[in-house]
N, C-alpha and C. Protein backbone atom coordinates (compact mmCIF):
# COMPACT_ATOMS: atom_id res chain seq x y z
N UNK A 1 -18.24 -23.28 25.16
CA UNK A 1 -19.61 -23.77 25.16
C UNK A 1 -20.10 -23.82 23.73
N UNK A 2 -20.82 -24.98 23.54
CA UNK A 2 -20.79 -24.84 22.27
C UNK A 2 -21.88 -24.04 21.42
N UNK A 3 -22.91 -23.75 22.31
CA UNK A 3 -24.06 -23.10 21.85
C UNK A 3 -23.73 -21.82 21.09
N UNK A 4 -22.40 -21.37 21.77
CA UNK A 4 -21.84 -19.96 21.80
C UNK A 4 -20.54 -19.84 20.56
N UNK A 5 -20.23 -20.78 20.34
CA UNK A 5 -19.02 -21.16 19.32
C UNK A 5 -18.90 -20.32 18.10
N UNK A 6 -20.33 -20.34 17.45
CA UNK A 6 -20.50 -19.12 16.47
C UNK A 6 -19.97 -17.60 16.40
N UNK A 7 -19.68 -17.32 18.09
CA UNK A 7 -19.86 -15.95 17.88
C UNK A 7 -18.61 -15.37 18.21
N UNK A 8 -17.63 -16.79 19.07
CA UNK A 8 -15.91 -16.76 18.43
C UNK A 8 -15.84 -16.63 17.35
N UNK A 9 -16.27 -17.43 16.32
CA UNK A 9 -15.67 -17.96 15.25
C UNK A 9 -16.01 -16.47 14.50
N UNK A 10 -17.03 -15.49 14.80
CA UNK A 10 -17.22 -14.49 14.05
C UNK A 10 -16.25 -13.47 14.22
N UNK A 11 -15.71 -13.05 15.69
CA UNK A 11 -15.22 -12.34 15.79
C UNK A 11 -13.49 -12.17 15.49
N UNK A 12 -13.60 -13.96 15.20
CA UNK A 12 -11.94 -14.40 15.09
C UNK A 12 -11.91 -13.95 13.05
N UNK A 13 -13.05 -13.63 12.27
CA UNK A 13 -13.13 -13.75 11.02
C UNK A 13 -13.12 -11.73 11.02
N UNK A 14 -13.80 -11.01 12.24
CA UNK A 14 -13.83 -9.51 11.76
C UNK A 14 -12.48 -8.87 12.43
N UNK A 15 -11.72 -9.62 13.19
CA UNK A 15 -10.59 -9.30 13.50
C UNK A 15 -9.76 -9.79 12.11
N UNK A 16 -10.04 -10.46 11.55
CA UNK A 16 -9.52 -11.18 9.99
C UNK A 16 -9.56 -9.93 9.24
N UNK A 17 -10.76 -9.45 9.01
CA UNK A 17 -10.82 -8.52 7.72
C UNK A 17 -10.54 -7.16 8.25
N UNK A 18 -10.34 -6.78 9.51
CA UNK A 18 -9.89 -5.54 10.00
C UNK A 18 -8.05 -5.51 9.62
N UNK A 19 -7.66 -6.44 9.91
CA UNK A 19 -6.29 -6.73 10.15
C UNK A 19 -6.06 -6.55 8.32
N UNK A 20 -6.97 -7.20 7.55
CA UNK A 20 -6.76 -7.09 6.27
C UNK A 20 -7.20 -5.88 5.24
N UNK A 21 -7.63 -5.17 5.91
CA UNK A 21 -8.19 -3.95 5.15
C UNK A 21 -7.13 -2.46 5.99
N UNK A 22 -6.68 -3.06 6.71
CA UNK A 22 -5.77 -1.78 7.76
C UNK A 22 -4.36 -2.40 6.86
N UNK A 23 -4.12 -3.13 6.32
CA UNK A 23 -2.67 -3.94 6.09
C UNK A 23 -2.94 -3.58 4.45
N UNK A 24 -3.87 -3.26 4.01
CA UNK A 24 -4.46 -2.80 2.08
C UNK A 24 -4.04 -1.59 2.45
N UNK A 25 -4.77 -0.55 3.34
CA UNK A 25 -4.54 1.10 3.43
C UNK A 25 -3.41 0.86 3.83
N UNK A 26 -2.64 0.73 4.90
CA UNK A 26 -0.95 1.15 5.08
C UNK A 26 -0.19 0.70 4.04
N UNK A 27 -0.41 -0.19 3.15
CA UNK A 27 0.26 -0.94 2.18
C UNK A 27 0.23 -0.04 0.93
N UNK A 28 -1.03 0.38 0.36
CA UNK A 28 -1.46 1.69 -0.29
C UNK A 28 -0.92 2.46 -0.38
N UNK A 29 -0.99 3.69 1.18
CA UNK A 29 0.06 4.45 1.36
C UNK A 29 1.58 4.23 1.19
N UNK A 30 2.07 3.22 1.99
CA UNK A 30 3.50 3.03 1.43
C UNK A 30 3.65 2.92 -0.07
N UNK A 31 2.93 2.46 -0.49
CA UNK A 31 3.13 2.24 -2.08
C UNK A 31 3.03 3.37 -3.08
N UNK A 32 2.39 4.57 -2.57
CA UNK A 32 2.00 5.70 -2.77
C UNK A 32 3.12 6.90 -2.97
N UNK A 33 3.60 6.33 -1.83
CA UNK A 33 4.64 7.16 -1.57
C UNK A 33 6.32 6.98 -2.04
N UNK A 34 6.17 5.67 -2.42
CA UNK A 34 7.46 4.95 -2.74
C UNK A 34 7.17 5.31 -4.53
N UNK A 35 6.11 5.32 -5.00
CA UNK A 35 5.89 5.28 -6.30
C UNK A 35 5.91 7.22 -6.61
N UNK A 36 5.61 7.96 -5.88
CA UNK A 36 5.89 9.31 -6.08
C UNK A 36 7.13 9.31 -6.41
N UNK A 37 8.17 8.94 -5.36
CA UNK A 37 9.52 9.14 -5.02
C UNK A 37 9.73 8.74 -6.35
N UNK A 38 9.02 7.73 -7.04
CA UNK A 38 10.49 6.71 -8.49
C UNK A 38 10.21 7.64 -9.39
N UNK A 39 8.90 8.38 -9.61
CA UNK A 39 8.12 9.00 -10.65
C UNK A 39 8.98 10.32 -10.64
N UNK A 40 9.32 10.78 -9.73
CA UNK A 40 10.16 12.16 -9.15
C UNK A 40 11.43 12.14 -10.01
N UNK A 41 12.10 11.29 -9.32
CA UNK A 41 13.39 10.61 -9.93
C UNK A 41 13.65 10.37 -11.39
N UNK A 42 12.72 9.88 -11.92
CA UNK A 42 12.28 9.27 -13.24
C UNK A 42 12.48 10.98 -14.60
N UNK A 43 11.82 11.63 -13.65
CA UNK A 43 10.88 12.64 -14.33
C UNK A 43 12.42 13.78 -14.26
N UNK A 44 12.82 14.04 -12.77
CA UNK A 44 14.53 14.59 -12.59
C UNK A 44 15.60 13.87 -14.05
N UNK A 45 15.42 12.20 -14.06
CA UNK A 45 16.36 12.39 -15.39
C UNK A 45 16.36 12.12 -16.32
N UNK A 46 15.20 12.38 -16.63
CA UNK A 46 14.99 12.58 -17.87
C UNK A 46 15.01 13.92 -18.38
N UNK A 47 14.44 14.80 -17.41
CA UNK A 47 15.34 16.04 -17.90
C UNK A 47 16.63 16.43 -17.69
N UNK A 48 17.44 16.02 -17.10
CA UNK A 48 18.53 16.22 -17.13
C UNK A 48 18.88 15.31 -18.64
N UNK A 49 18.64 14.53 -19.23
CA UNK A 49 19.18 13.57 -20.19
C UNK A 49 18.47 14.65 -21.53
N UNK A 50 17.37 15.35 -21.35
CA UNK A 50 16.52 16.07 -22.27
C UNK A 50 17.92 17.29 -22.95
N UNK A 51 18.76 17.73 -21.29
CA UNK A 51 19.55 18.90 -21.33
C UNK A 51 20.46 18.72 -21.85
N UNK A 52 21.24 17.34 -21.68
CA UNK A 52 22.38 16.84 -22.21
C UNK A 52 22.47 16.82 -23.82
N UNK A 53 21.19 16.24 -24.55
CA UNK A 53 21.06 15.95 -25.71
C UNK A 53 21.17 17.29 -26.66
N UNK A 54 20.63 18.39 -26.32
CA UNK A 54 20.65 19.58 -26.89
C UNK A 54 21.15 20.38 -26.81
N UNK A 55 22.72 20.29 -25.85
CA UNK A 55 23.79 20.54 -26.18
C UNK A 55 24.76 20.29 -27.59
């Protein structure tokens, strides 16, 4: 009906930005956590390379 058309079209736009702000935070987190892990790693060898050298 068309009188009513508006208030699809709204809910088809807050299902839009829900879907897009839940897909930023899980994306965040994964990224969060994947970037700990390299920083971990990173930080492991470089001291090990710190130990090697001053031998």
């Amino acid at each position: 009906m068309w009188p009513f058309d508006h208030y699809r079209k709204e809910t088809k736009s807050k299902k839009l930005v829900k879907r897009l702000v839940t897909g930023l935070i899980i994306g965040g987190a994964i990224g969060s956590v994947v970037g700990k892990k390299l920083i971990d790693k990173h930080e492991e060898e470089m001291g090990d390379s710190e130990e090697n050298s001053t031998d």
